[in-house]
N, C-alpha and C. Protein backbone atom coordinates (compact mmCIF):
# COMPACT_ATOMS: atom_id res chain seq x y z
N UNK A 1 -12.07 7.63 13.02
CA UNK A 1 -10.87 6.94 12.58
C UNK A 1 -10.90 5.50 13.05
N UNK A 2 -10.64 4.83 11.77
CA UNK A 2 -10.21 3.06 12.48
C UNK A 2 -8.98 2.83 13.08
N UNK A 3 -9.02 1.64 13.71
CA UNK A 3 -7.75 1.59 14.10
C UNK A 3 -7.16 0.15 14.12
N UNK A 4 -5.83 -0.20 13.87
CA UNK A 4 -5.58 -1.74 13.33
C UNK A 4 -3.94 -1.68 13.24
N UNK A 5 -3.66 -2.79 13.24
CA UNK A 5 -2.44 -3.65 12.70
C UNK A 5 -1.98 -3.82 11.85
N UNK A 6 -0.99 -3.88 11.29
CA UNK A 6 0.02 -4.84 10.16
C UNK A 6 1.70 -4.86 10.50
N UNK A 7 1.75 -5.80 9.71
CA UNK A 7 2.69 -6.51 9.97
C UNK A 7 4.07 -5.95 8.61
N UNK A 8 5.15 -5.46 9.44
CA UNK A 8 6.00 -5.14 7.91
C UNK A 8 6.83 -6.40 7.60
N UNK A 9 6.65 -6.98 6.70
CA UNK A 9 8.02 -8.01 6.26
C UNK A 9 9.10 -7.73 5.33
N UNK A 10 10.11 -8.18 5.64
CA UNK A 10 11.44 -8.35 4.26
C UNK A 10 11.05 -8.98 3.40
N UNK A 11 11.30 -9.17 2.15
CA UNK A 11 11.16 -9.64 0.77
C UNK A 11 11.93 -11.09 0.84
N UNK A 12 11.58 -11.62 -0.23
CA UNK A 12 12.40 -13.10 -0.42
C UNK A 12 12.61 -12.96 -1.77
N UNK A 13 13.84 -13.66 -2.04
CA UNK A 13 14.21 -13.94 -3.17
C UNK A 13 14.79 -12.69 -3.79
N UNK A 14 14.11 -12.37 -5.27
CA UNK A 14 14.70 -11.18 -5.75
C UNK A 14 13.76 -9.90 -5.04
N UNK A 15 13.15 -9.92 -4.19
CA UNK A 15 12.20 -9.07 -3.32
C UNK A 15 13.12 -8.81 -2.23
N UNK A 16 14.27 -9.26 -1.69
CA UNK A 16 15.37 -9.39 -0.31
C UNK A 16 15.34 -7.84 0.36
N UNK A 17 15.59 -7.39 -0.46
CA UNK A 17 16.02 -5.83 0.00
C UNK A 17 14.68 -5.01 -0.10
N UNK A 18 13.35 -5.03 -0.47
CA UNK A 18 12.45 -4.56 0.17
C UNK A 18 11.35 -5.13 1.34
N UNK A 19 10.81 -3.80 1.53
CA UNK A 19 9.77 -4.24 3.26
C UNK A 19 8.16 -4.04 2.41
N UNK A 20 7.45 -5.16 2.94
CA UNK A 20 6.18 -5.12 2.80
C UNK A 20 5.22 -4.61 3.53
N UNK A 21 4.50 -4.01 3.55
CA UNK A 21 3.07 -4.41 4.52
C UNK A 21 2.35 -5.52 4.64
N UNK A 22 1.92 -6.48 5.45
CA UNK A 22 1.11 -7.43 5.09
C UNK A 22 0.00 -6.86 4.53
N UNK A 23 -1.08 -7.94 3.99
CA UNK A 23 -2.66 -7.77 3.36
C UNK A 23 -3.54 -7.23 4.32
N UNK A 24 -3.33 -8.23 5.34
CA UNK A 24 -4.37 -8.02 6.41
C UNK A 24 -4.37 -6.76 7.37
N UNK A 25 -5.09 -6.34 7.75
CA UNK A 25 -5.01 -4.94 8.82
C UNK A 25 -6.15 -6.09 10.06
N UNK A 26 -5.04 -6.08 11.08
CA UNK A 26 -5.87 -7.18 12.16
C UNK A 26 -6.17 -6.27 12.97
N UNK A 27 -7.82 -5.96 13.41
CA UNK A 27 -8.10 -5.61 14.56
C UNK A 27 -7.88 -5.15 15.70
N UNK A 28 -7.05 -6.74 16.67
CA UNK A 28 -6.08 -5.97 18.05
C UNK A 28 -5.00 -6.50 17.82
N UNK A 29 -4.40 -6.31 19.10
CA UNK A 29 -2.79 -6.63 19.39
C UNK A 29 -2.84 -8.15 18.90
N UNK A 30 -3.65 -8.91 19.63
CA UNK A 30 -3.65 -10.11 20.23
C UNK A 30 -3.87 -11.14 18.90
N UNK A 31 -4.42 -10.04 17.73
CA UNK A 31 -4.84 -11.10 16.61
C UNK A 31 -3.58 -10.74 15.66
N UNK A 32 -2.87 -9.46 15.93
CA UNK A 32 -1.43 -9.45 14.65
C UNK A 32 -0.45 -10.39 15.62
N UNK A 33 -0.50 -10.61 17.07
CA UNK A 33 0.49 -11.03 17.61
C UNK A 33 0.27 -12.37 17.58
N UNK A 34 -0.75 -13.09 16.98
CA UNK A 34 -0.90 -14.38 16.91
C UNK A 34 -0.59 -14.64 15.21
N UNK A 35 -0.88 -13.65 14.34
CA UNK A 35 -0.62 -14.03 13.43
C UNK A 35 0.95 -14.14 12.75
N UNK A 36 1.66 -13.13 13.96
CA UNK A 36 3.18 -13.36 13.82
C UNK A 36 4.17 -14.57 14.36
N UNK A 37 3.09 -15.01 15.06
CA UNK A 37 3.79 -16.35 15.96
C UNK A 37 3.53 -17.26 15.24
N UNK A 38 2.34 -17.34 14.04
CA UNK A 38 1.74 -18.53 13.15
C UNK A 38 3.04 -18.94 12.28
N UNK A 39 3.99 -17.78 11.62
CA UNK A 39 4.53 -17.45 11.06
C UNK A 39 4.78 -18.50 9.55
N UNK A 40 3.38 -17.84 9.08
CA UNK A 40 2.79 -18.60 7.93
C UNK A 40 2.73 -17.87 6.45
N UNK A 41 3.36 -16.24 6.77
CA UNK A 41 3.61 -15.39 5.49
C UNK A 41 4.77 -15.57 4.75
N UNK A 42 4.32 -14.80 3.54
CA UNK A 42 6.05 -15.08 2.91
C UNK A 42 6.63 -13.75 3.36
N UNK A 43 7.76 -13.84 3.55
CA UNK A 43 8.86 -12.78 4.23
C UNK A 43 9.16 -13.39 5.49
N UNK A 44 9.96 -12.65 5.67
CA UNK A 44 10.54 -12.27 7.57
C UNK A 44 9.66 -11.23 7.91
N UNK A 45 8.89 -11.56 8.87
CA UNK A 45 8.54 -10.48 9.58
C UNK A 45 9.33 -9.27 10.62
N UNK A 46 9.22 -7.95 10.55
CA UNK A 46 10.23 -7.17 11.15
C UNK A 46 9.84 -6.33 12.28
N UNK A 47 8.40 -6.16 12.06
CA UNK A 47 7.83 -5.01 12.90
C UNK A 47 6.42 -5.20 12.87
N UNK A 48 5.64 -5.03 14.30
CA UNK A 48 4.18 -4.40 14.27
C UNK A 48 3.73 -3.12 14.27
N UNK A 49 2.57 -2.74 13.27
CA UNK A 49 2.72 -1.25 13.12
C UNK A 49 1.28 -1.44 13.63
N UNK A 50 0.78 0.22 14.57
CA UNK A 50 0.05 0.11 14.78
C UNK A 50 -0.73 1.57 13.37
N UNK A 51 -1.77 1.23 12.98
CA UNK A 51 -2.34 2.00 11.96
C UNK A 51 -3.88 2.88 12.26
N UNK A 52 -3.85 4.02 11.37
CA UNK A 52 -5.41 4.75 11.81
C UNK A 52 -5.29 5.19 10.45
N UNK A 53 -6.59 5.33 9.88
CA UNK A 53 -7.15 5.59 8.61
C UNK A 53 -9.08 6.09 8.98
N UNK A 54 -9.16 6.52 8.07
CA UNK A 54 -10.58 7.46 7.71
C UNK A 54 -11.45 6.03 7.28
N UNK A 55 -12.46 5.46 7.51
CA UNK A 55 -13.22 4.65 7.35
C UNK A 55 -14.50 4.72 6.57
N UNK A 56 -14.86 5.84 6.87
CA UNK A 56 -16.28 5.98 6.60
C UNK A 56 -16.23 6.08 5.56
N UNK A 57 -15.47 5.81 4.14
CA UNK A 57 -16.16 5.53 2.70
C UNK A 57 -16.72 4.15 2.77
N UNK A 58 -16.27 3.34 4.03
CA UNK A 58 -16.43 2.11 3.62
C UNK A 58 -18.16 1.51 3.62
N UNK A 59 -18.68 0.49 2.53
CA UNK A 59 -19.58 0.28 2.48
C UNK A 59 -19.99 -0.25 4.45
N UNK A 60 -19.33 -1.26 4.47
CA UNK A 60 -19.63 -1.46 6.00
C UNK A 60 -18.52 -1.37 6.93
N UNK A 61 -18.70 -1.03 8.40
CA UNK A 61 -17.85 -0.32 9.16
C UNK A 61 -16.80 -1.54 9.52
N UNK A 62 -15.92 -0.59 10.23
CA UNK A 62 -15.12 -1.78 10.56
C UNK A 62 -14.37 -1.04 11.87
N UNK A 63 -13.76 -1.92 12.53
CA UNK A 63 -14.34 -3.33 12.68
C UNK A 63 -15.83 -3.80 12.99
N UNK A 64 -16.36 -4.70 12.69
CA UNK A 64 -17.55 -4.75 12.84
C UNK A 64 -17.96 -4.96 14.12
C-alpha cells in the first residue's frame, strides 16, 4: 500500500457548497503542509487527509 496526502477544498463560485480533493497526492506531511501555506489553489482549503491505496498497477512505483 502507498501512502500520501491531499488536501480537501470548498468550491468557489457556483462550486461554493461542494468539497474537492486536490490533484496532487503529496508524499509527506511536510510537502501537503507546505503546499497549504503556499495557498496557491482554487478553493479554501479545509482539511489534510491522510490517504492509502493499492499501487502496484502502477507502471512505476511511487513514491519513487
Amino acid at each position: 500500500m502507498a501512502k500520501g496526502y491531499i488536501i480537501i477544498f470548498e468550491g468557489k463560485g457556483p462550486l461554493f457548497e461542494e468539497r474537492h480533493p486536490g490533484a496532487v497526492v503529496h508524499e509527506t506531511f511536510d510537502q501537503v503542509d507546505a503546499a497549504w501555506k503556499r495557498g496557491d489553489q482554487v478553493g479554501r482549503p479545509l482539511q489534510i487527509i491522510e490517504i492509502d491505496w493499492d499501487d502496484t498497477g502502477a507502471k512505476k512505483p511511487w513514491p519513487p
